[in-house]
Every structure is written in C-alpha cells, then in structure tokens.
Protein backbone atom coordinates (compact mmCIF):
# COMPACT_ATOMS: atom_id res chain seq x y z
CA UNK A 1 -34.56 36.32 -6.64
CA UNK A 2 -34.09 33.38 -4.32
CA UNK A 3 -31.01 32.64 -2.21
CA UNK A 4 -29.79 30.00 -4.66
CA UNK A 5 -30.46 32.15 -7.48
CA UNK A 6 -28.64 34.63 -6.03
CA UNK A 7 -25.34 32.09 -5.15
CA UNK A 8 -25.79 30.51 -8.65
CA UNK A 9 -25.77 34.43 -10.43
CA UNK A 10 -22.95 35.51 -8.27
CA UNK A 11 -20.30 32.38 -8.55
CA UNK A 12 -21.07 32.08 -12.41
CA UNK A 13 -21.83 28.57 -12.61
CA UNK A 14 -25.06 26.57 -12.84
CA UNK A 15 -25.98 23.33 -11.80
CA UNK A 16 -25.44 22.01 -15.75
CA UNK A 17 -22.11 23.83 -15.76
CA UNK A 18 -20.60 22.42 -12.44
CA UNK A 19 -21.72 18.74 -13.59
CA UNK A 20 -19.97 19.26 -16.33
CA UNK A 21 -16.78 20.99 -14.72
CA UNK A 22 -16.83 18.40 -12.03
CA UNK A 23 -18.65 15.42 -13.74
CA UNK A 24 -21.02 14.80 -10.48
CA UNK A 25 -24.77 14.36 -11.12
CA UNK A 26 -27.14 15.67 -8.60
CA UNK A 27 -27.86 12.05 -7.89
CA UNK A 28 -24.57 10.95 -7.15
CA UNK A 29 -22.78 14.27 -5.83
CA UNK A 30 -19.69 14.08 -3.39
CA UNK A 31 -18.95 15.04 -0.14
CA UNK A 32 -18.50 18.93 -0.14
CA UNK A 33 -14.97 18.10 1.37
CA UNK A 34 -13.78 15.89 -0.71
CA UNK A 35 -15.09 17.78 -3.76
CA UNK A 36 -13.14 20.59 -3.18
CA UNK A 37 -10.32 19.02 -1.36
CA UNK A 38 -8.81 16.15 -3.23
CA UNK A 39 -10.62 16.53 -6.91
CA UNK A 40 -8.52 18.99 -9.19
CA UNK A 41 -5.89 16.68 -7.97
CA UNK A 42 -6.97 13.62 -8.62
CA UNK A 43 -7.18 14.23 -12.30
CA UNK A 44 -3.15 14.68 -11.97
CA UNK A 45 -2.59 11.13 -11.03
CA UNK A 46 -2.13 11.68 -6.92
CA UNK A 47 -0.50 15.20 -7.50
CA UNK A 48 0.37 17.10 -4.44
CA UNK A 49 1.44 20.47 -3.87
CA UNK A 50 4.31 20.89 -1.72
CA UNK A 51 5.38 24.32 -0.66
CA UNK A 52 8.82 25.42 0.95
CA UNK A 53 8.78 29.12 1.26
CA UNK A 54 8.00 30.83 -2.28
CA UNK A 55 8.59 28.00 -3.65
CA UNK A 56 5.64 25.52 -4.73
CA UNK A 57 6.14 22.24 -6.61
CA UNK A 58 3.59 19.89 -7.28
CA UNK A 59 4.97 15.94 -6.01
CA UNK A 60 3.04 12.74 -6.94
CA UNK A 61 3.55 10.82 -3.80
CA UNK A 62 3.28 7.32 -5.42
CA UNK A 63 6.69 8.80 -7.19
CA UNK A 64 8.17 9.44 -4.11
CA UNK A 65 7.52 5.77 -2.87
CA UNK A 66 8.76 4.30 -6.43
CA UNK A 67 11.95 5.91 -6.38
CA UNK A 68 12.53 5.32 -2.75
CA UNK A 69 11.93 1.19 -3.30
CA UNK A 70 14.02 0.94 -6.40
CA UNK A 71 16.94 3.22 -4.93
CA UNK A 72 16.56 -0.11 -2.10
CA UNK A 73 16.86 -2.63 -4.46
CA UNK A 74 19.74 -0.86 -6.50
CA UNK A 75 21.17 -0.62 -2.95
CA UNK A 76 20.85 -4.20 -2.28
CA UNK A 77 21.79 -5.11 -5.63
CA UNK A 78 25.21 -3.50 -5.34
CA UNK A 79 25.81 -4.82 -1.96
CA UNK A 80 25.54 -8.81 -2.84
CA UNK A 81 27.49 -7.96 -6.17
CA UNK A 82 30.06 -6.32 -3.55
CA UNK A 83 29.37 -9.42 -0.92
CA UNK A 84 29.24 -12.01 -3.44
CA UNK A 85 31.47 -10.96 -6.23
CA UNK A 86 34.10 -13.72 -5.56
CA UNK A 87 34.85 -14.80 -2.58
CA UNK A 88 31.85 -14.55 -0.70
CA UNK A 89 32.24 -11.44 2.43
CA UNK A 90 30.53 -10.55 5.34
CA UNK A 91 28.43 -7.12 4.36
CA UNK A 92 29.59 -5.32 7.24
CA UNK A 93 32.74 -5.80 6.20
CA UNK A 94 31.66 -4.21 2.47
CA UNK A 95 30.60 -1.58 3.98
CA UNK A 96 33.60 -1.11 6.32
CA UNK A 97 35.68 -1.59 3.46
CA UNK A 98 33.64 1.26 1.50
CA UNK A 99 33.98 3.91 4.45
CA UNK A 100 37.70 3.22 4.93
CA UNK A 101 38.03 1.75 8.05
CA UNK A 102 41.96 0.93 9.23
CA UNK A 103 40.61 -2.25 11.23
CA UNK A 104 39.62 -4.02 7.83
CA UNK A 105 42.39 -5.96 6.85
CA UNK A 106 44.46 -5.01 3.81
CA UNK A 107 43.53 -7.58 1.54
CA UNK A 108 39.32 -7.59 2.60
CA UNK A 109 40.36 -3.44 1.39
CA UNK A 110 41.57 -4.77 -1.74
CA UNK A 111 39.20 -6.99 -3.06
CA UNK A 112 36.25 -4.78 -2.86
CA UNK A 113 37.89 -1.45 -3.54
CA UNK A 114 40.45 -2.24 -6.46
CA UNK A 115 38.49 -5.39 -8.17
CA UNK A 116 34.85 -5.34 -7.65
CA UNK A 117 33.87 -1.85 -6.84
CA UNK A 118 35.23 -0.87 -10.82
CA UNK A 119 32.97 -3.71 -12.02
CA UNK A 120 29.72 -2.74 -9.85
CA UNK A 121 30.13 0.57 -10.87
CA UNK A 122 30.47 0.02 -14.76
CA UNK A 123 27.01 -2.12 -14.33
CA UNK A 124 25.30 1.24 -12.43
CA UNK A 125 26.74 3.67 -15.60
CA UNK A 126 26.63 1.47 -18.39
CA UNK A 127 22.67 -0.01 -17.17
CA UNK A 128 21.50 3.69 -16.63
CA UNK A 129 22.61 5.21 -19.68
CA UNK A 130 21.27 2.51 -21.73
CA UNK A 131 18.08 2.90 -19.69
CA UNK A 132 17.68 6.66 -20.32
CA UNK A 133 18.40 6.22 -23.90
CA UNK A 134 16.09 3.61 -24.49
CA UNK A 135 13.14 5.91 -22.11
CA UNK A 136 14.12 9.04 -24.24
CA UNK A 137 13.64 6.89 -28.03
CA UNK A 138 10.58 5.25 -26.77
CA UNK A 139 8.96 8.41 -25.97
CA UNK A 140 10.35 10.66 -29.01
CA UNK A 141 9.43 7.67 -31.32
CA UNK A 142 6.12 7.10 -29.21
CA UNK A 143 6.96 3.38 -29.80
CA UNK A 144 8.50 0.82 -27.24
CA UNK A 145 9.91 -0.91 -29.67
CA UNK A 146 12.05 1.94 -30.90
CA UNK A 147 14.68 1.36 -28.67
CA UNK A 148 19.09 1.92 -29.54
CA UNK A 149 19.77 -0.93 -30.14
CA UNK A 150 16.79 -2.06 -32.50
CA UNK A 151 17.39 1.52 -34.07
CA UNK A 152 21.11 0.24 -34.97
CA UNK A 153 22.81 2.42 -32.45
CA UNK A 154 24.33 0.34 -30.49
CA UNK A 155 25.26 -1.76 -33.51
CA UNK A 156 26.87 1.12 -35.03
CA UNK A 157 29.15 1.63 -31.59
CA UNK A 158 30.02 -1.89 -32.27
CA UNK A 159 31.24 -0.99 -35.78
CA UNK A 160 33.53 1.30 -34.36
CA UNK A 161 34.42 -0.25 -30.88
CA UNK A 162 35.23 -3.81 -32.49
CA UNK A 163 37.28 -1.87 -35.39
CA UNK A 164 39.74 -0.31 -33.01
CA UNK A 165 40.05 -3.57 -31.23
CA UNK A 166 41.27 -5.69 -33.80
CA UNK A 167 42.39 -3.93 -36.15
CA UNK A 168 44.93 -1.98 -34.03
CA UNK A 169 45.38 -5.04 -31.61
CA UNK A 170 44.45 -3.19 -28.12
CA UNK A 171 44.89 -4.92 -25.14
CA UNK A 172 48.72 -5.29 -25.72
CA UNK A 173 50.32 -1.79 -24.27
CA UNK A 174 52.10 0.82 -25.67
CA UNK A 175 50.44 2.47 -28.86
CA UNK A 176 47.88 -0.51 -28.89
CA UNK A 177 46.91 0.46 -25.25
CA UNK A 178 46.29 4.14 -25.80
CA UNK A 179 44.01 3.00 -29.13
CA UNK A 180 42.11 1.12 -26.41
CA UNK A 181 41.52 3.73 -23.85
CA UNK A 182 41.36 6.68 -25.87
CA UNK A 183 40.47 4.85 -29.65
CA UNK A 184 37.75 2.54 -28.40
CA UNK A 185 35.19 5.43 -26.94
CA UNK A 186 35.82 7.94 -29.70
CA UNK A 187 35.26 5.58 -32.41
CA UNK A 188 32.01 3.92 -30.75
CA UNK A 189 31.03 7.03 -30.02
CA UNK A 190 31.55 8.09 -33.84
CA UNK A 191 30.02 4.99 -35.17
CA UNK A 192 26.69 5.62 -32.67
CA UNK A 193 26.05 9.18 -34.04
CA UNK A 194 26.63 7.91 -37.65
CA UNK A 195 24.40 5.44 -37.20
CA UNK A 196 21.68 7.44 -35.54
CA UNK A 197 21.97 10.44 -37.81
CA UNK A 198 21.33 7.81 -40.76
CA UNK A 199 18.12 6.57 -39.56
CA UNK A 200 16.71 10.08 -38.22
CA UNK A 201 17.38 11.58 -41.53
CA UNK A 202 15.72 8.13 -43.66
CA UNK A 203 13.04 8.17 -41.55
CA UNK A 204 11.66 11.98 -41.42
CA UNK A 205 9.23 12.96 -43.94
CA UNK A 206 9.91 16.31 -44.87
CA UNK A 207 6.92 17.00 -46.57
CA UNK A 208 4.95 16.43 -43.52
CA UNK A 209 8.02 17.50 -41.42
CA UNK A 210 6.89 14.37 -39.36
CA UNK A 211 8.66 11.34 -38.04
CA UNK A 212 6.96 7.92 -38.22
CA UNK A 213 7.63 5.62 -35.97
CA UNK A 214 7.71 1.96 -37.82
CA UNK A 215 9.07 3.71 -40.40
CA UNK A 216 11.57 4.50 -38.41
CA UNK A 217 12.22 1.10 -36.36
CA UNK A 218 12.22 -0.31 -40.15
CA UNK A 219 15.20 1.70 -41.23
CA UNK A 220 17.04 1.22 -37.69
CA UNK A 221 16.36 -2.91 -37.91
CA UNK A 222 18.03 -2.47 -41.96
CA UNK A 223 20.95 0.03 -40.21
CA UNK A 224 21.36 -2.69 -37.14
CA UNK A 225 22.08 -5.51 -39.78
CA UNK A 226 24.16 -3.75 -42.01
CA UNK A 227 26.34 -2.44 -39.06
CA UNK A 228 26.33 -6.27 -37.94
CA UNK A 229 27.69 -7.31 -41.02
CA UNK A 230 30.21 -5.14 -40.81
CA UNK A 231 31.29 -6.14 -37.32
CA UNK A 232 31.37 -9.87 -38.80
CA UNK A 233 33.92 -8.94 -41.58
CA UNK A 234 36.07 -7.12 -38.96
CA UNK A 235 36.33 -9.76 -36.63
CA UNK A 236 37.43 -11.55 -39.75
CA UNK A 237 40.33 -9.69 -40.01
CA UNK A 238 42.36 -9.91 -36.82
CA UNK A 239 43.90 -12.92 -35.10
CA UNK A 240 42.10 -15.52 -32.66
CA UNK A 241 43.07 -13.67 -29.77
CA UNK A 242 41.63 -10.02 -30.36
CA UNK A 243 38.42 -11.18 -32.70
CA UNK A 244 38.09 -13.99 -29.06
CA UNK A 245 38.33 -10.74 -27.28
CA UNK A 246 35.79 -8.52 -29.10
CA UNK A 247 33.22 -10.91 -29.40
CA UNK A 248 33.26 -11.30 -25.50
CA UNK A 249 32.47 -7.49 -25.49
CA UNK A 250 29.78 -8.00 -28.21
CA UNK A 251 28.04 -9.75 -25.89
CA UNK A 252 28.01 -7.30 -23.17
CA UNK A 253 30.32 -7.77 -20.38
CA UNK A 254 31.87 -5.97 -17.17
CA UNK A 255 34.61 -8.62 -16.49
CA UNK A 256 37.55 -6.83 -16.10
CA UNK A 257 36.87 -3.41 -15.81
CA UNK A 258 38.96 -1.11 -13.72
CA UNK A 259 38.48 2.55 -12.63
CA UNK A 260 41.12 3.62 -15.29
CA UNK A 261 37.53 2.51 -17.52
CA UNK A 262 35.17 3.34 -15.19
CA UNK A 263 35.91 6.98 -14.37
CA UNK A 264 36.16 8.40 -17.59
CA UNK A 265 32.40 6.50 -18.58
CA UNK A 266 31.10 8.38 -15.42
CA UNK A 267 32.25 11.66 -16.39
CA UNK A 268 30.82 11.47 -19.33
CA UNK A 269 27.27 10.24 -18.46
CA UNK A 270 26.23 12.58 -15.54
CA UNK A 271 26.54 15.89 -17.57
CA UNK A 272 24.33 13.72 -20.48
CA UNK A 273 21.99 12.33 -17.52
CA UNK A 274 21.77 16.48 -16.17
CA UNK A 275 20.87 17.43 -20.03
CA UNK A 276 18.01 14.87 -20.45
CA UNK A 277 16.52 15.50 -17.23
CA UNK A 278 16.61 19.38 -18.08
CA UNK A 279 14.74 17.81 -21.56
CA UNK A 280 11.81 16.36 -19.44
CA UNK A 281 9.08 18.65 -20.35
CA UNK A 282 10.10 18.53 -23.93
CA UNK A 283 9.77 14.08 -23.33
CA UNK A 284 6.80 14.35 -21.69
CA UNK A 285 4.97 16.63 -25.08
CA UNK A 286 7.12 14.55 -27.61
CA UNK A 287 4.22 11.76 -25.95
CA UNK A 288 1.29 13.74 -27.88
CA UNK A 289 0.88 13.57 -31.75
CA UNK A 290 2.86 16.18 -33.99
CA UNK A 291 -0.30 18.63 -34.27
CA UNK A 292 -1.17 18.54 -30.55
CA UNK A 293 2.80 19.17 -29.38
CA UNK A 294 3.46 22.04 -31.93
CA UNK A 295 0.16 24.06 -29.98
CA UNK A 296 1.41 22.80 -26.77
CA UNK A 297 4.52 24.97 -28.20
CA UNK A 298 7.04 21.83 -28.75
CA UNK A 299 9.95 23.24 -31.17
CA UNK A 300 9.76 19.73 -33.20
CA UNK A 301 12.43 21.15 -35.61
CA UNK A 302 15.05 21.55 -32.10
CA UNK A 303 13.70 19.06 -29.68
CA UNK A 304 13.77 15.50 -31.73
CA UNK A 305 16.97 15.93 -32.85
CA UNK A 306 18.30 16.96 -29.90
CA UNK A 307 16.73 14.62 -27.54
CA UNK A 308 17.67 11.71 -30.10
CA UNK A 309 21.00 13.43 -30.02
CA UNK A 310 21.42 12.77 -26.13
CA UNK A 311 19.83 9.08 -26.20
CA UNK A 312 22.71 8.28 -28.80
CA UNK A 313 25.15 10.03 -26.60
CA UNK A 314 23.94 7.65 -23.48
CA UNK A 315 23.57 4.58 -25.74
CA UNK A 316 27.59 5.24 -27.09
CA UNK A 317 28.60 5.61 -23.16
CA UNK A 318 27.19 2.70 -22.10
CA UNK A 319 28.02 0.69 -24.68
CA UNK A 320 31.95 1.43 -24.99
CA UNK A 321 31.80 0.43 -20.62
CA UNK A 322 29.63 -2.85 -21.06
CA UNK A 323 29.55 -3.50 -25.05
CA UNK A 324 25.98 -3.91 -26.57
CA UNK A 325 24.08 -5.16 -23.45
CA UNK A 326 20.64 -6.02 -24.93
CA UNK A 327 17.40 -5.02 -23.97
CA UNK A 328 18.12 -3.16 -21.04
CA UNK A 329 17.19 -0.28 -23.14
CA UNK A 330 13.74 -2.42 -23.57
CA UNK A 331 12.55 -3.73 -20.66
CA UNK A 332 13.99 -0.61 -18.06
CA UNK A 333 12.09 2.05 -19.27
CA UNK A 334 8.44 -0.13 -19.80
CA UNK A 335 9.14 -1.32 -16.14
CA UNK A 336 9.72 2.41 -15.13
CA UNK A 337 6.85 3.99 -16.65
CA UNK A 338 4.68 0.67 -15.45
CA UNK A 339 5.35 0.67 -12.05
CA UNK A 340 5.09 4.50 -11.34
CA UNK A 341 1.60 4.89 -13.84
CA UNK A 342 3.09 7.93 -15.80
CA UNK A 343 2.72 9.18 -19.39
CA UNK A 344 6.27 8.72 -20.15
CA UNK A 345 9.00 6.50 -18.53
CA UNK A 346 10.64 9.04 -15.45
CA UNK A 347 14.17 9.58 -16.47
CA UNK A 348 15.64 9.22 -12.63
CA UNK A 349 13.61 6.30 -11.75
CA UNK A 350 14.19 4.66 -15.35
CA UNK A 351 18.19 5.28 -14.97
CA UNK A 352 17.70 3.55 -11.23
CA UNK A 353 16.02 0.47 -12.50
CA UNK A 354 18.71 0.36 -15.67
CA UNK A 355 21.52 0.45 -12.99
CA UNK A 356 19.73 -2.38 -10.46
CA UNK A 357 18.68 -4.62 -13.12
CA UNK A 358 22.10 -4.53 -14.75
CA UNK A 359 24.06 -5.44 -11.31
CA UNK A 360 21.46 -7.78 -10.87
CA UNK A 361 21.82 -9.83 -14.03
CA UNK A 362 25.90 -9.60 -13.54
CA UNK A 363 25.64 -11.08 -10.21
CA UNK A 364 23.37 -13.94 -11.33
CA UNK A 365 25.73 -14.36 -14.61
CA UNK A 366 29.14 -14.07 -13.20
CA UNK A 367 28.83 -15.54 -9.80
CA UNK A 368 25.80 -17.29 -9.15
CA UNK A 369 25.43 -20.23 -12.17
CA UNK A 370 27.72 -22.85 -12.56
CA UNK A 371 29.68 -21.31 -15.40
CA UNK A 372 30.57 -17.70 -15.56
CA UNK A 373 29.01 -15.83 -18.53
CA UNK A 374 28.83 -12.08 -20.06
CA UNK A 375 25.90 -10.34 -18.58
CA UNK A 376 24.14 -9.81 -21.61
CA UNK A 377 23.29 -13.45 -21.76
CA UNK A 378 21.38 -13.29 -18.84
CA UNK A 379 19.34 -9.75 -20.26
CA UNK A 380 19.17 -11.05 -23.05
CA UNK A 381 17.59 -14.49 -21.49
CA UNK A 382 15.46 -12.21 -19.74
CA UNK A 383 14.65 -9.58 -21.67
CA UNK A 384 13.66 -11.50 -24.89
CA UNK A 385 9.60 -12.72 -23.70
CA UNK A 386 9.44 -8.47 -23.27
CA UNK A 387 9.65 -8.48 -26.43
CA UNK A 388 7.84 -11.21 -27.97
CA UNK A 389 5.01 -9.99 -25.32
CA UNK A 390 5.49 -6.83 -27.29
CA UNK A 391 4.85 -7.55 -30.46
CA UNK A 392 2.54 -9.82 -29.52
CA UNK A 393 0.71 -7.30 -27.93
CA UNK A 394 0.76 -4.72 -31.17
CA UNK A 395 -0.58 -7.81 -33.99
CA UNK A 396 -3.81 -8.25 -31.27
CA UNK A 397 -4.23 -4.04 -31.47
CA UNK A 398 -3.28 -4.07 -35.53
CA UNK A 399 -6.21 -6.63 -36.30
C-alpha cells in the first residue's frame, strides 16, 4: 500500500468524503492553514473561542463590535437628552452633575438630577422592555409582524391603565393618587396578561399542538381593536381633564415622569430582562419549525407560554412608564437582528437599541421641533414605512 493509501486508511476519510465534509474540490482546494484554521468556524458566522481558565465560550466578534457601537450611541443619546433637555447645558457639566461634584452649582444639580434624569431614564426602561418583548414575539411567532402591540397587548394595558385614570380621577392626591401609583401598573399589567392569554389560547391548534403565526397576528389585530374600543368608551366617561390626560399617555409620552415612577418600572424590568436572557437558547430553537425544535429537545408545551409570558410582562412595564409607544417593539428588534447578522434578534443588543432609539425620538419630539409632542408621534412617524416595507415585502414572497 502506498503512502497516501496508507494516510487515507488510517485518518478514515477519502478524498470524496473530505469534499464533502469540507465542500473543497481538488481543483479549487484551500490553503492547508486556512482549511484547518478558520473553517469549522466560519460556518458559525465569525465564531471564536475564547478561553479564560476552564472556562471556554465561543464569542462572535462582529457581536462584540455591535454592542460596543450601540452602547455609544445609547451613551450619546442620553447625554444630549441630559444636555439638551431644556435649557440647553454644557456636557461637562452633565456629567459633573451625574458624579456629584460640590463645585456644580445647586440649581445646574437640580435640573439634571431631579427633572431630566427621571425622564431619560423612563425612555432607557420603557424603550428596552418594549424592545425585548417585541424580539421575544417575533421569534416565538417566527413573524416580524407579530409584535405586542399588533398582538393587542399593549392595547389591553391601555384598557386597564386608561380605566384607573379616569374612572378613579388619579392625578389629584389622596386616594386618587395611590390609584395612580399603585392602581395604574397593576391594572395594565392585568389587562396585558388578559389580553395575551386570549390570543395564545385562540390561536393554538390543539390538534396539531401548533401555533400559527397569521393566525395568530389575526386574532391579536381583532383583540387590539376590541381593547381600543373599549379605551374609547372609557375616555367617554370621565371629565375633560382626566380623558385630556389619558389620551396624552395613549400616545406614548415621558413628560413628567419622576423617580417616584421611574424606580419602581426599573425594578420590575431587570429581574424580567435576567429571565429572558436565561430563555435565549429556548429563542434561538423557537426560530426552527415545530418538528425540527421538539428533536432539537424544545419543551413547546413550557417554553411558548412562558417566553410569551415574559414578552407580556416587558410589554405591561413599559407601557404603564411611557403608555403604548408604537413600533418600538417593530422596528428595534429587525434593526438588532439586521445589523449583528444573527438568527434571532440578540436580547442585550435589541434592549440597547430599544433604549437609544426611544431617547432619541424624545429628544427630537420634546425639544428639538417647534412644538413639543409625545414621543410616540415621532416612532410612530418613523416607524410606520417599517412596516409598510414589511408587508410589502411578504405580498412580493406570497405571489
């Protein structure tokens, strides 16, 4: 037997085998190097292994350099909304303000600790949540247009947000003011679960213990209306002042907001943001087709509810801090997924571009047109050709 023979007999793999393994022809066959060097990886999308001791993680470095340039922007983002939220300041004096320092005056200490830092933070909570909830229906429903608020979520926290408001008259103090700080988030939060319990349950075939995806954007666009008109007769039924009042927040707004808000929102959204990111490797099979997950050993029957569970959790947050900002929960997660060329939308770097575009669009709203508007305007303003491009996009693949 020859010396090749020999090599080919002892590694186990022919010439037919390895062009198949590696998909290199004898005519056009890589360098030896880069063969065994950078292939297996490059099938992974850039995947690197990184080892620190005994411990070995694999790190896409385009990832690395994604999240690193939108953590700048959200960075920059909350520094003009701190600069130029009002009277314009100085950054260095922002960010003196921000660490303390006794040599900024009192009332420099004021403005951007006590008045805009609550509002700049309620745009990074209330854009992130609605960003991961939006990522996390997209990819269970393994359709971008299956977002919280199309799926009558967020119209279902208005149901129970706008109730509380007028009907109990918050805003006023005393019994009225606890209704708003305590009432407001338990109610939208009630109204959000309702709401997405509904649709999961009309939209999963048991038979085929399945869950279709238009059917299911169907139902949410019938449960968005219905919990629209129901918002409509409410406002109805308070005075000029409170139904004025709520349908400022139905637009989505952060004027106003105070820690006393703020706070409590935070709490609530970092142990929900720690649960979905523990959830990642169920997101990232809930991408594959029923069949395909369920070998990949998916628990369907645990992991859709649960997951849809979380993004109605998120969606409820953000919506009780900001009110129904719209399409955040649209455009976020498509821009996420885009600009880092994954499977599904990365839950950090989706919550990152949630919370930058949010500030953004509440800078350019509140301080930087002539007239001062809600910052769902300007998502909405923005955010609407997403989704005409969308379904624009699915009637060219449909005929």
């Amino acid at each position: 037997m020859s010396a090749p023979a020999r090599t080919a007999a002892a590694g186990g793999t022919t010439a037919a085998e390895g062009t198949a393994a590696g998909g290199t022809t004898a005519q056009g066959a890589r360098p030896a190097s880069r063969a065994t060097g950078a292939g297996p990886f490059a099938r992974l999308g850039g995947t690197r292994p990184v080892r620190v001791g005994a411990v070995s993680v694999l790190v896409r470095p385009r990832a690395v350099w994604v999240g690193a340039a939108a953590l700048a922007v959200l960075a920059a983002a909350v520094l003009g909304h701190l600069s130029l939220g009002g009277r314009p300041l100085a950054p260095d004096q922002v960010l003196a303000a921000l660490a303390g320092d006794p040599a900024v005056p009192a009332r420099v200490q004021l403005m951007v600790v006590e008045f805009r830092l609550p509002r700049t933070l309620a745009g990074i909570v209330a854009g992130a949540c609605l960003a991961v909830a939006g990522a996390i229906t997209q990819t269970v429903a393994r359709n971008p247009l299956a977002t919280p608020e199309i799926l009558g979520v967020t119209s279902g926290a208005s149901v129970g947000a706008v109730g509380i408001l007028v009907l109990a008259g918050a805003g006023h103090g005393g019994a009225s003011g606890v209704a708003e700080s305590v009432g407001m988030p338990v109610a939208a939060a009630a109204g959000a679960l309702g709401v997405g319990c509904a649709v999961f349950l009309l939209a999963y075939r048991r038979a085929q213990q399945s869950l279709d995806s238009m059917r299911l954007v169907l139902v949410g666009l019938g449960a968005a209306g219905l919990a629209t008109s129901l918002t409509t007769w409410l406002l109805t039924l308070g005075d000029v002042s409170n139904a004025s009042q709520a349908l400022t927040w139905m637009m989505g707004s952060l004027n106003g907001k105070d820690f006393s808000a703020t706070l409590p929102a935070l709490a609530a959204a970092v142990p929900l943001m720690v649960l979905a990111a523990a959830c990642g490797r169920w997101l990232v099979l809930s991408s594959f087709d029923d069949d395909t997950a369920r070998g990949l050993g998916l628990p369907l029957g645990r992991s859709r509810p649960l997951l849809l569970l979380l993004a109605v959790l998120l969606a409820a947050v953000g919506t009780v801090l900001a009110g129904p900002v719209a399409f955040v929960a649209l455009v976020c997660p498509l821009a996420a997924r885009s600009v880092a060329r994954a499977v599904v939308p990365p839950l950090g770097l989706t919550a990152v571009v949630g919370a930058a575009f949010t500030v953004a669009c509440d800078l350019l709203a509140g301080f930087a047109l002539p007239q001062s508007l809600p910052v769902g305007v300007v998502t909405t303003v923005l955010g609407a050709p997403v989704l005409i491009a969308l379904v624009a996009r699915s009637q060219r693949r449909s005929a």
